[in-house]
C-alpha atoms as a PDB file:
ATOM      1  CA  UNK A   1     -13.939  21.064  -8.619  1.00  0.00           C
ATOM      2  CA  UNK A   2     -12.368  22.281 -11.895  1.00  0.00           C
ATOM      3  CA  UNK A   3      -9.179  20.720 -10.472  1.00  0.00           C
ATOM      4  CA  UNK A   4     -10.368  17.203  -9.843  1.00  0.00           C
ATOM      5  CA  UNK A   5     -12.406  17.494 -13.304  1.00  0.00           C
ATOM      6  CA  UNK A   6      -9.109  18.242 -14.761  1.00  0.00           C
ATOM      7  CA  UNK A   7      -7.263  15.493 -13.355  1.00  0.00           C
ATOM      8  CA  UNK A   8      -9.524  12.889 -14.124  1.00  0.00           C
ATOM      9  CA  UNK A   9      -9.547  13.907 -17.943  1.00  0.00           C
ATOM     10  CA  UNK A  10      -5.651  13.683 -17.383  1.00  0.00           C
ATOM     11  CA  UNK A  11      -5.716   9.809 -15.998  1.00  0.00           C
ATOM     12  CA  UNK A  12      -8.917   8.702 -17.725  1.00  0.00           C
ATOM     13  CA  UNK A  13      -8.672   5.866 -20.257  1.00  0.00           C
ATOM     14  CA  UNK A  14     -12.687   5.383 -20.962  1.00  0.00           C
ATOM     15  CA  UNK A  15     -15.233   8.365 -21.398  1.00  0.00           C
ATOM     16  CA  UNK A  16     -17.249   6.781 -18.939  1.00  0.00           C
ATOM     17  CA  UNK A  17     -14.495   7.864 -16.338  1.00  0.00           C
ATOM     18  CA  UNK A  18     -15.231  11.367 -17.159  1.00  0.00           C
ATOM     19  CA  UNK A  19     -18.903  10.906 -15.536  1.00  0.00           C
ATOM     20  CA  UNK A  20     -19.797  11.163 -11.773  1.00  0.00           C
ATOM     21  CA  UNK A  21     -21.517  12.632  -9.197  1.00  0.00           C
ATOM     22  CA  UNK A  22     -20.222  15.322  -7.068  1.00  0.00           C
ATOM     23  CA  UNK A  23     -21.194  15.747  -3.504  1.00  0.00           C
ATOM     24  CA  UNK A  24     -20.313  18.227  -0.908  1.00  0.00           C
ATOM     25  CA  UNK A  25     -19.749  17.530   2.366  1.00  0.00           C
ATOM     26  CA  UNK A  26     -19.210  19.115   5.894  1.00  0.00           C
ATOM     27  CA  UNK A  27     -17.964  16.057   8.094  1.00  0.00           C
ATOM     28  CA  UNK A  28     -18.228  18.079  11.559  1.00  0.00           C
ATOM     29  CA  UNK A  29     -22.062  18.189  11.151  1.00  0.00           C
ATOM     30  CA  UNK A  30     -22.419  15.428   9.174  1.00  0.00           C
ATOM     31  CA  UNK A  31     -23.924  16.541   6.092  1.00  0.00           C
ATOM     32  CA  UNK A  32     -23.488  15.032   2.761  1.00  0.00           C
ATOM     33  CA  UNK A  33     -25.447  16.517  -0.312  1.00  0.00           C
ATOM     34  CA  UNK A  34     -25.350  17.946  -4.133  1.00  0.00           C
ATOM     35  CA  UNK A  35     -26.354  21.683  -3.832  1.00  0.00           C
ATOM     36  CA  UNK A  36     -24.284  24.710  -2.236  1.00  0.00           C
ATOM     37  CA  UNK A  37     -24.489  28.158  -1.684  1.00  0.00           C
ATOM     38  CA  UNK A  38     -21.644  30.221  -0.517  1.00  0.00           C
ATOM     39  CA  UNK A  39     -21.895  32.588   2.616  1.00  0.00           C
ATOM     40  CA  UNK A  40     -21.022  35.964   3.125  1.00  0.00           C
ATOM     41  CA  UNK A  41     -17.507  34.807   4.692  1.00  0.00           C
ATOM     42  CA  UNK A  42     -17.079  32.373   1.627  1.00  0.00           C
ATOM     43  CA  UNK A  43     -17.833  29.289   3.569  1.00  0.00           C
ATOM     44  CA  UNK A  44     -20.598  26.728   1.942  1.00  0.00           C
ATOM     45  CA  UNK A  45     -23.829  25.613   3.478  1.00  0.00           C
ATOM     46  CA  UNK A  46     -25.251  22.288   1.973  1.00  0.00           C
ATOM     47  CA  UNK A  47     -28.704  23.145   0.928  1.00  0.00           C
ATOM     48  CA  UNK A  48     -30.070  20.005  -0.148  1.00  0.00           C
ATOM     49  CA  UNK A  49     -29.744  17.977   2.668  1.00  0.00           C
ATOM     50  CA  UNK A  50     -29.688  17.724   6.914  1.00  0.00           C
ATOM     51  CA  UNK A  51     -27.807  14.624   7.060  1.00  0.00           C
ATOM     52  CA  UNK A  52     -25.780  11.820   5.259  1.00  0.00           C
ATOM     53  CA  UNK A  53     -29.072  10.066   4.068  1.00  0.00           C
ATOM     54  CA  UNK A  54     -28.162  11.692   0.047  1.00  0.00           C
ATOM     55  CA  UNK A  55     -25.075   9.748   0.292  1.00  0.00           C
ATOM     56  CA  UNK A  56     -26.096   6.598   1.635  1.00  0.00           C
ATOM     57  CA  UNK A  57     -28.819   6.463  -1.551  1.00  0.00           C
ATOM     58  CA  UNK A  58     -25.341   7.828  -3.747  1.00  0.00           C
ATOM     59  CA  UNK A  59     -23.823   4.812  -2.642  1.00  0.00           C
ATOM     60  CA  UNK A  60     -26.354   2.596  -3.228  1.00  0.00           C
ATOM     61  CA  UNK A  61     -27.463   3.574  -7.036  1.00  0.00           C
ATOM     62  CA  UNK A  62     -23.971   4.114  -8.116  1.00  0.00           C
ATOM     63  CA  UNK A  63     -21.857   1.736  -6.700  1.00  0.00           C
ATOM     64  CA  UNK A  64     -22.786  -1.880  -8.251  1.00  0.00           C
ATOM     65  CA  UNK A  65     -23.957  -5.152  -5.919  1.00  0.00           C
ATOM     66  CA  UNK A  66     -22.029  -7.843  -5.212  1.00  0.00           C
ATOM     67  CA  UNK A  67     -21.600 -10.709  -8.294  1.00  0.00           C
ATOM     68  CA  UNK A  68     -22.451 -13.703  -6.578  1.00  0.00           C
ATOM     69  CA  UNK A  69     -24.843 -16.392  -5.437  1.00  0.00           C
ATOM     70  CA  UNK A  70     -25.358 -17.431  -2.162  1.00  0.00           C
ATOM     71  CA  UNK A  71     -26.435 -20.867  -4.344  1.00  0.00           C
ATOM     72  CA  UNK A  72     -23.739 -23.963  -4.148  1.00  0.00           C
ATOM     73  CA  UNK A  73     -20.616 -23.822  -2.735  1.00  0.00           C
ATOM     74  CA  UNK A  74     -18.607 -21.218  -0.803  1.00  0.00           C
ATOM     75  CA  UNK A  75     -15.768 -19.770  -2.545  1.00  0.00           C
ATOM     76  CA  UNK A  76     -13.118 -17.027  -1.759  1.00  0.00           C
ATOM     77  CA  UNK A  77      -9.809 -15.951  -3.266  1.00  0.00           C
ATOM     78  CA  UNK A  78      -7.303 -14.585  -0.821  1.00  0.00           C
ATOM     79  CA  UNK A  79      -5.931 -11.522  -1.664  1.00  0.00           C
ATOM     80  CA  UNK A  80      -3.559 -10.995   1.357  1.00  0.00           C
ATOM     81  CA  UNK A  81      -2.385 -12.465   4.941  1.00  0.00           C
ATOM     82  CA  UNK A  82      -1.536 -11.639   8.404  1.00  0.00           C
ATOM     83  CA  UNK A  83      -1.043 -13.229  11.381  1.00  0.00           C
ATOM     84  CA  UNK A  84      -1.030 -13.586  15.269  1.00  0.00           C
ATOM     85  CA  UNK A  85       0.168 -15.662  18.014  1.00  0.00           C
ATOM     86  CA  UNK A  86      -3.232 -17.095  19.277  1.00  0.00           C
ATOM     87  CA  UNK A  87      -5.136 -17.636  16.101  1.00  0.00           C
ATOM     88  CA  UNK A  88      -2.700 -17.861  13.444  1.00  0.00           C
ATOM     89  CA  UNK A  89      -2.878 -17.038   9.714  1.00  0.00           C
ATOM     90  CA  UNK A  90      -5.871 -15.170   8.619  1.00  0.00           C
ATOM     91  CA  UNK A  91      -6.155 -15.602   5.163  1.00  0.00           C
ATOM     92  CA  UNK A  92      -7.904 -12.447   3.761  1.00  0.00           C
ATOM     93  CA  UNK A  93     -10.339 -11.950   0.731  1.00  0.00           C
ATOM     94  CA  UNK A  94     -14.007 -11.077  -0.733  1.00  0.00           C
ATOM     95  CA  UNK A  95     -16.969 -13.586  -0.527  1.00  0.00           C
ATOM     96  CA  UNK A  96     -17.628 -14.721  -4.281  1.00  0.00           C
ATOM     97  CA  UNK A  97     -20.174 -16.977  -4.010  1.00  0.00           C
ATOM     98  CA  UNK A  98     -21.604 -19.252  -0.887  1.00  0.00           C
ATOM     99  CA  UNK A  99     -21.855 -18.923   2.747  1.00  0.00           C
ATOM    100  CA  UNK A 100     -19.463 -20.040   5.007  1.00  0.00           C
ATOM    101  CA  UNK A 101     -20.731 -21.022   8.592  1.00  0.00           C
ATOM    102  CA  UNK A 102     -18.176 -20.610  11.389  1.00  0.00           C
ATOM    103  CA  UNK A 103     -16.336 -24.281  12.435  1.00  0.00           C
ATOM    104  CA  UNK A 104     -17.464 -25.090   8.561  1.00  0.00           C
ATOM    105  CA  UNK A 105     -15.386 -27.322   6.560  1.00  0.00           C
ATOM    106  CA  UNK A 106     -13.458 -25.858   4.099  1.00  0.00           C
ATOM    107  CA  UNK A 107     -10.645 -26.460   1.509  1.00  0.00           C
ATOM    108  CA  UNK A 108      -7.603 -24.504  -0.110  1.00  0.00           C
ATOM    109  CA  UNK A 109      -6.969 -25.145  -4.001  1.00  0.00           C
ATOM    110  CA  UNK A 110      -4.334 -23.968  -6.284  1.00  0.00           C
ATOM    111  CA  UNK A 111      -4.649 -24.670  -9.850  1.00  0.00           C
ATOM    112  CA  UNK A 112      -7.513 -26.426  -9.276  1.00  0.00           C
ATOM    113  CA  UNK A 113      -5.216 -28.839  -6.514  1.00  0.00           C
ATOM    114  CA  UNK A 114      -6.596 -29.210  -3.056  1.00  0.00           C
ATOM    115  CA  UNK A 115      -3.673 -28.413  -1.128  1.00  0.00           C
ATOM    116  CA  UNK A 116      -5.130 -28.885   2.211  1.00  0.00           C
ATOM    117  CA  UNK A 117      -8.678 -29.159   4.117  1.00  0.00           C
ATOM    118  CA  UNK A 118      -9.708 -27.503   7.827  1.00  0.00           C
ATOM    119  CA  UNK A 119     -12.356 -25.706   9.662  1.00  0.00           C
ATOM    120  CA  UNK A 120     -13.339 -21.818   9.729  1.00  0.00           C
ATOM    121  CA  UNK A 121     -12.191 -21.535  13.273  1.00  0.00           C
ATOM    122  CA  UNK A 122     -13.080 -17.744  13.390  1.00  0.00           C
ATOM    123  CA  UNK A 123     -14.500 -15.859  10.800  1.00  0.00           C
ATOM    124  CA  UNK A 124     -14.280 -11.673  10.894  1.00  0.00           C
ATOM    125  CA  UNK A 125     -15.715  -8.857   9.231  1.00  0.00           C
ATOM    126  CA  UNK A 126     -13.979  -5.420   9.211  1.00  0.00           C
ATOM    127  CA  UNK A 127     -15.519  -2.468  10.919  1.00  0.00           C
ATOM    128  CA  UNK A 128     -13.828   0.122  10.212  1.00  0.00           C
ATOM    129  CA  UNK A 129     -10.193  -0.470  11.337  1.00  0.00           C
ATOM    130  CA  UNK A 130     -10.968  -2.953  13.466  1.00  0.00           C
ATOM    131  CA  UNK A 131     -12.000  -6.674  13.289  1.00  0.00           C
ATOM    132  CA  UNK A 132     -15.376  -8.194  14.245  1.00  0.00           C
ATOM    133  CA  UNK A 133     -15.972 -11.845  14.594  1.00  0.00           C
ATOM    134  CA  UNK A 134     -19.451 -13.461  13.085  1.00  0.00           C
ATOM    135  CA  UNK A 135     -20.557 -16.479  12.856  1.00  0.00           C
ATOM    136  CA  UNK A 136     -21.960 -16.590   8.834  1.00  0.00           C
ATOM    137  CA  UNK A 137     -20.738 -14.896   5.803  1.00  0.00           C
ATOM    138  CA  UNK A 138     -22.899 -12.950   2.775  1.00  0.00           C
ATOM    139  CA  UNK A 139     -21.764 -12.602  -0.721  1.00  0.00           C
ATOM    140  CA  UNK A 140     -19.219  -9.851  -0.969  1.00  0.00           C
ATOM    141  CA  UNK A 141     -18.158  -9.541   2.524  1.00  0.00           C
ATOM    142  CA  UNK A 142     -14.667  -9.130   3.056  1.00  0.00           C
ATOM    143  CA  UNK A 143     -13.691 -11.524   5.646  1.00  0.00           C
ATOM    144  CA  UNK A 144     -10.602 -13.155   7.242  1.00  0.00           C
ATOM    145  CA  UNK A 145     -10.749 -16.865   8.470  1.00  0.00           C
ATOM    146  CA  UNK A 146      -8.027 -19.072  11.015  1.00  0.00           C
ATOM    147  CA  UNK A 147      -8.008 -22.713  10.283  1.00  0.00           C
ATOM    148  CA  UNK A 148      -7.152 -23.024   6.531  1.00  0.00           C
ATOM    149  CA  UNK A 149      -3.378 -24.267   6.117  1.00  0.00           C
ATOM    150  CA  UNK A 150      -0.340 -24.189   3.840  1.00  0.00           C
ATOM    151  CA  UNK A 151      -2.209 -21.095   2.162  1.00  0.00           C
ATOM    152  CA  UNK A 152      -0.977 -18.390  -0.278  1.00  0.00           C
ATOM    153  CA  UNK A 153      -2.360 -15.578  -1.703  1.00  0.00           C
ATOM    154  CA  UNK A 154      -4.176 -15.686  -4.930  1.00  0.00           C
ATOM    155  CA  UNK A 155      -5.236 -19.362  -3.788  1.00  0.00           C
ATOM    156  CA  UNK A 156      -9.061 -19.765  -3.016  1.00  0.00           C
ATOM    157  CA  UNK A 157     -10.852 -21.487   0.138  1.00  0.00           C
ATOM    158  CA  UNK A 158     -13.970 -23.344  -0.809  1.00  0.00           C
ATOM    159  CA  UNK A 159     -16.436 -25.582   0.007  1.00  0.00           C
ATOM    160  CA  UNK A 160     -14.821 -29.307  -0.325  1.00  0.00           C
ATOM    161  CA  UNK A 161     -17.770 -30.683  -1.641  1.00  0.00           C
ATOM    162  CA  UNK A 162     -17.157 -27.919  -4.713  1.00  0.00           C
ATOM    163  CA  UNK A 163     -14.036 -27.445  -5.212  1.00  0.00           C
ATOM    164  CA  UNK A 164     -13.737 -24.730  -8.074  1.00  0.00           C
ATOM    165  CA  UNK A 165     -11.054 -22.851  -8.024  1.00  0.00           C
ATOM    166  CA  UNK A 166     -10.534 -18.707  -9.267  1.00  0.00           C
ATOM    167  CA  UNK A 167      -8.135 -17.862 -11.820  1.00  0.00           C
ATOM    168  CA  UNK A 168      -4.473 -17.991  -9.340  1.00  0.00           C
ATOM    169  CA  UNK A 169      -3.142 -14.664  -9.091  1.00  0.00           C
ATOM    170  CA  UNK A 170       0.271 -14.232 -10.462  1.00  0.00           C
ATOM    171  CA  UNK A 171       2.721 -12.099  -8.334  1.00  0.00           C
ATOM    172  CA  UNK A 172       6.064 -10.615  -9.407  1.00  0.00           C
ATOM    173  CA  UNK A 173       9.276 -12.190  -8.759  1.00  0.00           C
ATOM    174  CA  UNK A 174      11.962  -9.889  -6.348  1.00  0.00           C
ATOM    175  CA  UNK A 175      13.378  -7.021  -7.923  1.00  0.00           C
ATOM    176  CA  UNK A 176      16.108  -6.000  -5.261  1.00  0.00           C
ATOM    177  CA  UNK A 177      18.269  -9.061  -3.768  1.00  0.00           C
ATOM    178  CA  UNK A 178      20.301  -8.289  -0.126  1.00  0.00           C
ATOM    179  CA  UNK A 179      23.276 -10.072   1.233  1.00  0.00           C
ATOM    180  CA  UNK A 180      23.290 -10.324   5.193  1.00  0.00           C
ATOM    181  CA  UNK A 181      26.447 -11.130   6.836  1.00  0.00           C
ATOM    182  CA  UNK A 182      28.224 -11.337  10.198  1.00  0.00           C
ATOM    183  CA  UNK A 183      29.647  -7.060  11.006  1.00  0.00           C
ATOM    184  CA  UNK A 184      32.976  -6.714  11.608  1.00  0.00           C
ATOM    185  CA  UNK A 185      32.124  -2.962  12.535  1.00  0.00           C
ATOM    186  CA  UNK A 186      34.050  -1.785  15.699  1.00  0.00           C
ATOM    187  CA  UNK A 187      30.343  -0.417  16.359  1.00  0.00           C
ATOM    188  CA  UNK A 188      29.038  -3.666  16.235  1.00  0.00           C
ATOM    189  CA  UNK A 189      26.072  -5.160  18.742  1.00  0.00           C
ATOM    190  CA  UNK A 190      25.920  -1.487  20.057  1.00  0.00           C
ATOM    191  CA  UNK A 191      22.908  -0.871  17.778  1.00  0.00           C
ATOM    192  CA  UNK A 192      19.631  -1.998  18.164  1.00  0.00           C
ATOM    193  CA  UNK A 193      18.146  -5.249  20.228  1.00  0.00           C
ATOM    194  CA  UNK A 194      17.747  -7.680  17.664  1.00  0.00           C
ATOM    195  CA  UNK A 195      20.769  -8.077  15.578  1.00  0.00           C
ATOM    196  CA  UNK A 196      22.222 -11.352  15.997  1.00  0.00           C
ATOM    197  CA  UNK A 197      21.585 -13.731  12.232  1.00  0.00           C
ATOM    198  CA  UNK A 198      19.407 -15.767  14.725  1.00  0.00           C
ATOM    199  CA  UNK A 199      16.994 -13.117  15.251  1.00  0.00           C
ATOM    200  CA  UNK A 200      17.386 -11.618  12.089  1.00  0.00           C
ATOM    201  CA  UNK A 201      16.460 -14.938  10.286  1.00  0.00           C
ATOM    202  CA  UNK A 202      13.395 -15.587  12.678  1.00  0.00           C
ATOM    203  CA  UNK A 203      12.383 -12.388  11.713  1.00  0.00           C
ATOM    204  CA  UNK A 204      12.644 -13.213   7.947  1.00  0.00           C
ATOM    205  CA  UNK A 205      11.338 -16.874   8.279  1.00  0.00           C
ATOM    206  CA  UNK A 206       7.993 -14.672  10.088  1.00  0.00           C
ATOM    207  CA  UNK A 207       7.814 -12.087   7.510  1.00  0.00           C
ATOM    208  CA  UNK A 208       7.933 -15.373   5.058  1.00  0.00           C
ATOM    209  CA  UNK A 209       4.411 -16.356   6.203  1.00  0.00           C
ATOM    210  CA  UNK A 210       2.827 -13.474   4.996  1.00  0.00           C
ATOM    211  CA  UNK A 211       4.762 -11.373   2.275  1.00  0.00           C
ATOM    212  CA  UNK A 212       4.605 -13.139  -0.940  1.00  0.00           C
ATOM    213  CA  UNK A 213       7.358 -11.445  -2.728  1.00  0.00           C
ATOM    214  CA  UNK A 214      10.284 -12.187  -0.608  1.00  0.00           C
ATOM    215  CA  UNK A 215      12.943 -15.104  -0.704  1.00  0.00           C
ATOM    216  CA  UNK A 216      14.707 -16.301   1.698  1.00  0.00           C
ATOM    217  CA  UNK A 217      17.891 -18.509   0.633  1.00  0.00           C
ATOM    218  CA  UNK A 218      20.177 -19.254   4.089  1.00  0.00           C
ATOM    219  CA  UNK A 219      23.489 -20.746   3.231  1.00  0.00           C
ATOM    220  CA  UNK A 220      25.889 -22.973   5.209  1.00  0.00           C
ATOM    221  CA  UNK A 221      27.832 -19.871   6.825  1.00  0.00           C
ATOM    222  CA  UNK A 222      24.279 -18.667   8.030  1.00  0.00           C
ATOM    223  CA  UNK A 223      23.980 -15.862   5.976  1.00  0.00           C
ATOM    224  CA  UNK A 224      20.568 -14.595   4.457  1.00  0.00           C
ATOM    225  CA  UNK A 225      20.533 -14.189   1.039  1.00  0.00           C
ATOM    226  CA  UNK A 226      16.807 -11.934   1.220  1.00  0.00           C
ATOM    227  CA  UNK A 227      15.791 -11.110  -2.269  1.00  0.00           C
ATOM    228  CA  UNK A 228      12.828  -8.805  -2.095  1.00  0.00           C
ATOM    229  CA  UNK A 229      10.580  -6.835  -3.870  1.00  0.00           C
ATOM    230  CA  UNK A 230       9.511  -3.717  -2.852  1.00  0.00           C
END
């Protein structure tokens, strides 16, 4: 513990850094509390608590609610992308304010600019790792939704009838630039599956669709000029 105090007094920028609460826990019995005593083999038995319920209440005095308002109109900023074959672009971010109803109308602005207007096809939750579809949102979920087009992150999906828009993130122009040309290595094809510039620049033109800090500039001799930051 003297460790982690120590670092934190390191890295901290505000006092209020410096204060926190401390629990102990032994995941294999799941046990979660703020008193120990040490055993005769050194080990530490949790003697405050039987279960995670000290925790849960941690959780919920220290960390603060949701800002938000489930009053007027739905509004989300994405903060990142993916994708699939069978639903498309899931554009990725944290309930603001609003509810969003699945097969709800919806709208993408960018600098306060409607760039384009859909439906919530499928709305998800995260569990864990994994993605669960449901069919209404709650202030301060963080959700994915299909149906929203020509989006970017930083812009923010709202309701059309109140179109506000969030303060567009900025992101960082490419740092490291790569030239991609045809090999004349004696080695060449004998490495890898997909190595032709065809495949190569599908591969880009896909990554385009979700990784906001590369460029792609092709020229006439089909070579792949792939600034990118990383």
């Amino acid at each position: 513990m003297e460790e982690i105090s120590n670092l934190f007094l390191e890295f901290a920028e505000h006092e209020y850094q410096l204060e926190f609460p401390v629990l102990y826990a032994i995941g294999r019995e799941g046990i979660a509390g703020f008193e120990t005593s040490e055993n005769p083999d050194h080990s530490l038995t949790i003697t405050d608590a039987e279960n995670l319920s000290v925790l849960f209440e941690t959780i919920l005095k220290e960390v603060p609610a949701p800002r938000g308002s489930t009053e007027g109109g739905f509004q989300m900023q994405i903060t990142n992308l993916s994708s699939d074959s069978h639903k498309g672009i899931y554009a990725i971010g944290k309930v603001g304010n609003g509810i969003l109803k699945k097969n709800g109308l919806i709208s993408v602005v960018r600098n306060r600019e409607i760039i384009s207007k859909g439906r919530a096809e499928y709305i998800f939750t995260y569990n864990g790792l994994k993605k669960e579809e449901i069919t209404e949102t709650l202030v301060g979920d963080i959700i994915a939704i299909t149906g929203a087009s020509d989006v970017k992150i930083g812009d923010t999906i709202t309701d059309p009838e109140h179109p506000m828009s969030l303060p567009h993130l900025s992101i960082a122009e490419p740092t490291i630039q790569i030239e991609m040309s045809v090999s004349n290595s004696p080695f060449v094809g004998r490495d890898g599956d997909y190595v032709t510039s065809r495949q190569i620049g599908e591969r880009l033109r896909k990554e385009l669709e979700t990784n906001v800090g590369l460029r792609l500039s092709p020229d006439d001799s089909y070579r792949n000029d792939a600034p990118r930051r990383i």
